[in-house]
C-alpha atoms as a PDB file:
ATOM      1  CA  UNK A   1     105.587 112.193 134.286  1.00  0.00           C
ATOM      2  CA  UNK A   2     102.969 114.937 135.652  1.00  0.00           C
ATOM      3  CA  UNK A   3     103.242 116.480 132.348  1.00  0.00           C
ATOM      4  CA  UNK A   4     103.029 114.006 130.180  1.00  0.00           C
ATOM      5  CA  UNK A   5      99.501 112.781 132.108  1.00  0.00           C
ATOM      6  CA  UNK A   6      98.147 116.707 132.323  1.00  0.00           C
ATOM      7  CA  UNK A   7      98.647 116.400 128.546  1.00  0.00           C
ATOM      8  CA  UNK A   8      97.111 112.846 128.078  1.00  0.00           C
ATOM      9  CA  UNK A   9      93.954 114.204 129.988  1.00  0.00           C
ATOM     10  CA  UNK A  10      93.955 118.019 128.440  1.00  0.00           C
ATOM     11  CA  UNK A  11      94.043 116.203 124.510  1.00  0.00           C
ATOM     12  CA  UNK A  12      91.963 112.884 125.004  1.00  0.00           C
ATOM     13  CA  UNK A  13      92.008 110.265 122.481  1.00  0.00           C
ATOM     14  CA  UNK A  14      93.603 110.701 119.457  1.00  0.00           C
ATOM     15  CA  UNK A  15      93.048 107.850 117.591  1.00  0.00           C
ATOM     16  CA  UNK A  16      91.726 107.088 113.717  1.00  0.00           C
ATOM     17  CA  UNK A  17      88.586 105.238 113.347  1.00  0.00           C
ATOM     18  CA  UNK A  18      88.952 102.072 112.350  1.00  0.00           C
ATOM     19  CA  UNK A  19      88.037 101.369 108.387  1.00  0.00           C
ATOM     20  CA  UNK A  20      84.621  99.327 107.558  1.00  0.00           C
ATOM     21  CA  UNK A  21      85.320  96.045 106.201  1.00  0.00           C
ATOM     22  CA  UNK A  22      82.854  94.436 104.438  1.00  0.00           C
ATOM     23  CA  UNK A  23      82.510  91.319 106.611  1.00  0.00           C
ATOM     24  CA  UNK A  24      80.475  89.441 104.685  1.00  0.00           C
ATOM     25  CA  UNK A  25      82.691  89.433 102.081  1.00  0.00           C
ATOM     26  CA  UNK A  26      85.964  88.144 103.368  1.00  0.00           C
ATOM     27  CA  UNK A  27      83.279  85.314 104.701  1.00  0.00           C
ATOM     28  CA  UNK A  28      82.317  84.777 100.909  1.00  0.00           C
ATOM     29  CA  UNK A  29      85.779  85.221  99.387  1.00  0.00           C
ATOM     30  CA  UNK A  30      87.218  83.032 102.203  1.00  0.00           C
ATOM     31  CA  UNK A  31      84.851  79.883 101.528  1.00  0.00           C
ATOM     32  CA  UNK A  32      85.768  80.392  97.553  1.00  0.00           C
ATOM     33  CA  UNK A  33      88.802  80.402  98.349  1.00  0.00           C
ATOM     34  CA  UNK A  34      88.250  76.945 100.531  1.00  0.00           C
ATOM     35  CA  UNK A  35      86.786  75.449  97.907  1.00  0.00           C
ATOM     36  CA  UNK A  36      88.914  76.491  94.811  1.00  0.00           C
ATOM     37  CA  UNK A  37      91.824  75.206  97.259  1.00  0.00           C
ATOM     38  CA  UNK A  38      90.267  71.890  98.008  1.00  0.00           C
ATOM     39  CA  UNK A  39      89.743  71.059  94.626  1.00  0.00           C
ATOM     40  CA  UNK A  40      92.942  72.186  92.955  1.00  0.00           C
ATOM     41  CA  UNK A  41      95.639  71.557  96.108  1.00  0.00           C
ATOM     42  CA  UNK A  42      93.860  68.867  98.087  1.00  0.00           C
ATOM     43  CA  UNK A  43      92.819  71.582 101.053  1.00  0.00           C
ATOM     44  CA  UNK A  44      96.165  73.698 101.552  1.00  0.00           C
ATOM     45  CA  UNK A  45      97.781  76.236  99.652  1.00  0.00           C
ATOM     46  CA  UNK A  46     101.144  77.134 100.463  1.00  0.00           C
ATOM     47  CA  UNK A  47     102.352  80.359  99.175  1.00  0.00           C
ATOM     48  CA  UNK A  48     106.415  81.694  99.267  1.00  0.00           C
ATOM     49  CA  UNK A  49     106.638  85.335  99.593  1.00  0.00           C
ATOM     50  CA  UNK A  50     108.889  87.450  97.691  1.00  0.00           C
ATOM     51  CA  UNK A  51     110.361  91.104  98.501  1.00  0.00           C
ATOM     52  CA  UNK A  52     111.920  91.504  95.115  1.00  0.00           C
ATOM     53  CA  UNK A  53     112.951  95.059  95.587  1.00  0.00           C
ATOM     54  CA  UNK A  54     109.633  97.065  96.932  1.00  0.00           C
ATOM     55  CA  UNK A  55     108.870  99.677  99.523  1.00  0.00           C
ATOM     56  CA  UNK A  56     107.385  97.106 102.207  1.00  0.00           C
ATOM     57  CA  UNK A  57     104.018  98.518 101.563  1.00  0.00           C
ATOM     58  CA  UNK A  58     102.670  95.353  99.726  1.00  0.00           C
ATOM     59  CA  UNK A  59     104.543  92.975 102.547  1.00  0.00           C
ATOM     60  CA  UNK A  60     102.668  94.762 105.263  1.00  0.00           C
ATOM     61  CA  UNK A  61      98.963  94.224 103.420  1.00  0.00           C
ATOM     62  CA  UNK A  62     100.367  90.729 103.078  1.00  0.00           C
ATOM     63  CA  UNK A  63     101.237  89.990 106.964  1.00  0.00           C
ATOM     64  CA  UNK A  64      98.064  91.619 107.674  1.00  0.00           C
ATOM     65  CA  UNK A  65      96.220  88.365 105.882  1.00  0.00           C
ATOM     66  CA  UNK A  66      97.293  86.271 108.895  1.00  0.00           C
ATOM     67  CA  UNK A  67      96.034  88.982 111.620  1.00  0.00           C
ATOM     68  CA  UNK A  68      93.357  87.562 113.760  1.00  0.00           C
ATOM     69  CA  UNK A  69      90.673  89.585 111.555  1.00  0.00           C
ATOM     70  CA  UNK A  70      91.857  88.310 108.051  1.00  0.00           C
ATOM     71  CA  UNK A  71      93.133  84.827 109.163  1.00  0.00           C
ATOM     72  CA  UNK A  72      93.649  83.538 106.243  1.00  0.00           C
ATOM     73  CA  UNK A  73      95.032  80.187 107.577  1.00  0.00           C
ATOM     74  CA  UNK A  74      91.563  79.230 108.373  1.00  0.00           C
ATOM     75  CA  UNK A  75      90.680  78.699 104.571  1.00  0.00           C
ATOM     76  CA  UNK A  76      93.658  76.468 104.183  1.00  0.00           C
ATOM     77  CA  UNK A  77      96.372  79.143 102.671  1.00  0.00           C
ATOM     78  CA  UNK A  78      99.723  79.125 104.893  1.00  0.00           C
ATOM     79  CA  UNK A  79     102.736  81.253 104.186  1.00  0.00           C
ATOM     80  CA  UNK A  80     106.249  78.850 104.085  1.00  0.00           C
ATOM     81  CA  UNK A  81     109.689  79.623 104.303  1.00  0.00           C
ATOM     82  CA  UNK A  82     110.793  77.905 101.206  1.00  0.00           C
ATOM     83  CA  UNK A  83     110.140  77.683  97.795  1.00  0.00           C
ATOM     84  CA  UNK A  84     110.495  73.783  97.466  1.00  0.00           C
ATOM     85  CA  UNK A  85     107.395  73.812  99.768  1.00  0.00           C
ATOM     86  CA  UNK A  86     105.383  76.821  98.060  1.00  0.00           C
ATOM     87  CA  UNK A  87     102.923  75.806  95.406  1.00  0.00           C
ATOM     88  CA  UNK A  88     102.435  79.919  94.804  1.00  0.00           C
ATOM     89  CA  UNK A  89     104.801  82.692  94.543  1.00  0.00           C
ATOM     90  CA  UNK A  90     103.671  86.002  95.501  1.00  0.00           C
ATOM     91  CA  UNK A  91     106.654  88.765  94.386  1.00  0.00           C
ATOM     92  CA  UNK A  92     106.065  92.234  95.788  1.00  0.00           C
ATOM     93  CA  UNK A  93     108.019  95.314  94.085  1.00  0.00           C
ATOM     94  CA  UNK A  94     110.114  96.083  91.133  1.00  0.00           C
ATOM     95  CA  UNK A  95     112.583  93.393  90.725  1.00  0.00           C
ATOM     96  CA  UNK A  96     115.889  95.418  91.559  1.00  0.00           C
ATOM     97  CA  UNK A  97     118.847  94.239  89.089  1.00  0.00           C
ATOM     98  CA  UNK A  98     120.337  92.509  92.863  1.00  0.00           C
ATOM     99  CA  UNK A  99     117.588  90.590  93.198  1.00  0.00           C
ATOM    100  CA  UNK A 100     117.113  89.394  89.774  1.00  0.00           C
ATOM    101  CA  UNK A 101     119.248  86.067  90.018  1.00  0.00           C
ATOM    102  CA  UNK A 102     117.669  85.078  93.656  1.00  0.00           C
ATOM    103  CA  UNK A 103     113.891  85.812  91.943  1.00  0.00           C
ATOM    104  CA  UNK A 104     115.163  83.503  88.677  1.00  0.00           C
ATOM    105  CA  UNK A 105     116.558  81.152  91.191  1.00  0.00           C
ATOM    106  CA  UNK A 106     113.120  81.046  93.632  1.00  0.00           C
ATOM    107  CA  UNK A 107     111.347  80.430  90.796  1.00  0.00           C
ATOM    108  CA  UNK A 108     113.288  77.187  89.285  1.00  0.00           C
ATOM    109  CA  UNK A 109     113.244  75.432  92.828  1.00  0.00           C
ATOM    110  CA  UNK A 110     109.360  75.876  93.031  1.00  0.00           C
ATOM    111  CA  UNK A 111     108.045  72.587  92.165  1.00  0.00           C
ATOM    112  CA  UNK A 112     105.426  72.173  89.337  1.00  0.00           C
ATOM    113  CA  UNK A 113     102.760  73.269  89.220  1.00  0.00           C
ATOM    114  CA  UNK A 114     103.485  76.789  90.032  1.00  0.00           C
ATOM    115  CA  UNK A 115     101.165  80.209  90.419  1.00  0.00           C
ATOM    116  CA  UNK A 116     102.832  82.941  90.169  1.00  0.00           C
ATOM    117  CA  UNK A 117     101.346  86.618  91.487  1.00  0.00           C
ATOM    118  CA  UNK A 118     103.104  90.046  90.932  1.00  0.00           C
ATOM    119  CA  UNK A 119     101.646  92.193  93.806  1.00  0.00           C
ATOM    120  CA  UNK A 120     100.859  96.056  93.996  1.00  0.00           C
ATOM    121  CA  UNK A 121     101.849  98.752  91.312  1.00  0.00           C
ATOM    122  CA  UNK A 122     105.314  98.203  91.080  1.00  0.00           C
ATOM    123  CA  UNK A 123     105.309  94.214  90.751  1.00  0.00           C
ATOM    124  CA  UNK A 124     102.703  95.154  87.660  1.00  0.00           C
ATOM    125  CA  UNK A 125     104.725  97.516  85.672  1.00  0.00           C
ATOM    126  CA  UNK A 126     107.560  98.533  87.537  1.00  0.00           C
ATOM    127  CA  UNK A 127     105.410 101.754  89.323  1.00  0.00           C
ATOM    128  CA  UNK A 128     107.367 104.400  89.931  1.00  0.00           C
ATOM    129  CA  UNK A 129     110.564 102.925  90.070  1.00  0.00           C
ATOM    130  CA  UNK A 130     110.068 101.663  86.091  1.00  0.00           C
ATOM    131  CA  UNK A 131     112.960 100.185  84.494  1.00  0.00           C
ATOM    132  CA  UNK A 132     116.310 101.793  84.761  1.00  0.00           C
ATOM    133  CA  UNK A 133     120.385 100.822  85.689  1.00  0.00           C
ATOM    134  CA  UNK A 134     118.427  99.100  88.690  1.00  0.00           C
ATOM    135  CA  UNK A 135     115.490  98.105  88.077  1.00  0.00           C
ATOM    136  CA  UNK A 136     114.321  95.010  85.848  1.00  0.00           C
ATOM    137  CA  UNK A 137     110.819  96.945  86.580  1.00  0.00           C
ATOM    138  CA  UNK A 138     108.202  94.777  86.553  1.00  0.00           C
ATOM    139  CA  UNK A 139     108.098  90.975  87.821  1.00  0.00           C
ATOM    140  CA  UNK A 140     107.069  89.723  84.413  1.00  0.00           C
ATOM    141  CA  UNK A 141     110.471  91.078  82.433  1.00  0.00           C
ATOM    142  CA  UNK A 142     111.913  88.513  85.010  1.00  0.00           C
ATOM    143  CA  UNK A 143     109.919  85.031  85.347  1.00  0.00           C
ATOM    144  CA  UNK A 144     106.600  84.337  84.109  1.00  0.00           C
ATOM    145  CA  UNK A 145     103.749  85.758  85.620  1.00  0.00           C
ATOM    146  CA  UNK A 146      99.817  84.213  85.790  1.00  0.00           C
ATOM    147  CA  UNK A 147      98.152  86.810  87.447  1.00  0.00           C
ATOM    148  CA  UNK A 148      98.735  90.322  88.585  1.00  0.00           C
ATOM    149  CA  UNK A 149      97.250  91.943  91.642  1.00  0.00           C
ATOM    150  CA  UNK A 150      97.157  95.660  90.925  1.00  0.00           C
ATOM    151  CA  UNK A 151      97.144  98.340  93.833  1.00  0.00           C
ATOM    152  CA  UNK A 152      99.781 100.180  95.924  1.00  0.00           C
ATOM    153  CA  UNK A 153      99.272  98.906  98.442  1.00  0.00           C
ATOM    154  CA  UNK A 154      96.392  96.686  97.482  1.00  0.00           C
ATOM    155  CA  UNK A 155      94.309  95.631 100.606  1.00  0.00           C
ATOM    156  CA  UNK A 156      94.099  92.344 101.939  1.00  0.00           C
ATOM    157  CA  UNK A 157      90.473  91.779 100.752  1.00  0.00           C
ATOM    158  CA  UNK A 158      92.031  92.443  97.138  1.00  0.00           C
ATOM    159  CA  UNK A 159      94.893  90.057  98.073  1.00  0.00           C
ATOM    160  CA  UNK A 160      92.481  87.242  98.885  1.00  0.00           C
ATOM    161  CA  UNK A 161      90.846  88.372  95.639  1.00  0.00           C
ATOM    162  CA  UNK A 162      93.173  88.114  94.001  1.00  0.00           C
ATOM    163  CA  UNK A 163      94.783  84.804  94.784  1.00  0.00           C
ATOM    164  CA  UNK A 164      90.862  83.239  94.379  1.00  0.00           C
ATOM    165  CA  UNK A 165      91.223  84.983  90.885  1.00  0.00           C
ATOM    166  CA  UNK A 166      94.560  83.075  90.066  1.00  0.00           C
ATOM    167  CA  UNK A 167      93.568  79.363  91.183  1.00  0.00           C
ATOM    168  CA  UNK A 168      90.569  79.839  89.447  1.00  0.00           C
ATOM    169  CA  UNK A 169      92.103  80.642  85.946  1.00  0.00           C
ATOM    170  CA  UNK A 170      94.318  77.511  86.492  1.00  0.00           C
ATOM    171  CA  UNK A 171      91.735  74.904  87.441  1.00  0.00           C
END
């Protein structure tokens, strides 16, 4: 234990610093968002995640949104467990061949109207992965897509973005 102190005190604090976020601009997106939300799902969004096959990248920038900093819940977007519930899809990855059926299913027991978002790289165009013996690749060769949210990961800022970006090109 000794040891393990002597080198705690010898080394310091090794830590990153954390990343600037442009404050003022989550504020901004966030009230957007509010707004686009009120007027298009009477003040709540619900939104049904989907790990279609990815690297867990995308799902990590995605959990971050309801972090105390992003808090995304506070301009009326809540994630929900099921996709009778979810008025937006958000599908993360390349749709593996396994998960093909349970994304065509998701999709059919979201009730009209539906958004839905491909998220990162490989939800875009398949990434890396592309299409192959397991891979549909990208979330459009599956079910219809309305917006895409490029990045790999993309940041939660980008998310929100993004997701502002898609309710507006439906209202």
């Amino acid at each position: 234990m000794l040891r393990i102190l002597g080198k705690i005190q010898r080394l310091g604090i090794i830590t990153e610093e954390l990343p600037k976020i442009d404050v003022p601009a989550l504020t901004e997106i966030g009230e957007q968002l509010r707004a686009h939300i009120g007027e298009r799902f009477g003040g709540s969004l619900a939104i049904r995640e989907v790990d279609a096959g990815s690297c867990n990248g995308c799902e990590l920038e995605i959990q971050a949104l309801n972090n105390p900093y992003y808090s995304i819940e506070r301009f009326g977007v809540h994630f929900v467990a099921s996709p009778r519930h979810a008025d937006m899809l958000l599908v993360t990855g390349p749709v593996s061949r396994h998960m093909e059926d349970a994304l065509r299913r998701t999709f059919a027991a979201t009730p009209e109207p539906k958004l839905v978002i491909a998220v990162g790289a490989c939800g875009a165009d398949g990434g890396e992965f592309g299409t192959s013996y397991a891979s549909c690749g990208a979330v459009s060769n599956v079910i219809p897509v309305d917006a895409v949210i490029r990045g790999c990961p993309p940041t939660p800022l980008d998310l929100m973005r993004g997701i502002l970006e898609a309710i507006g090109k439906k209202t």
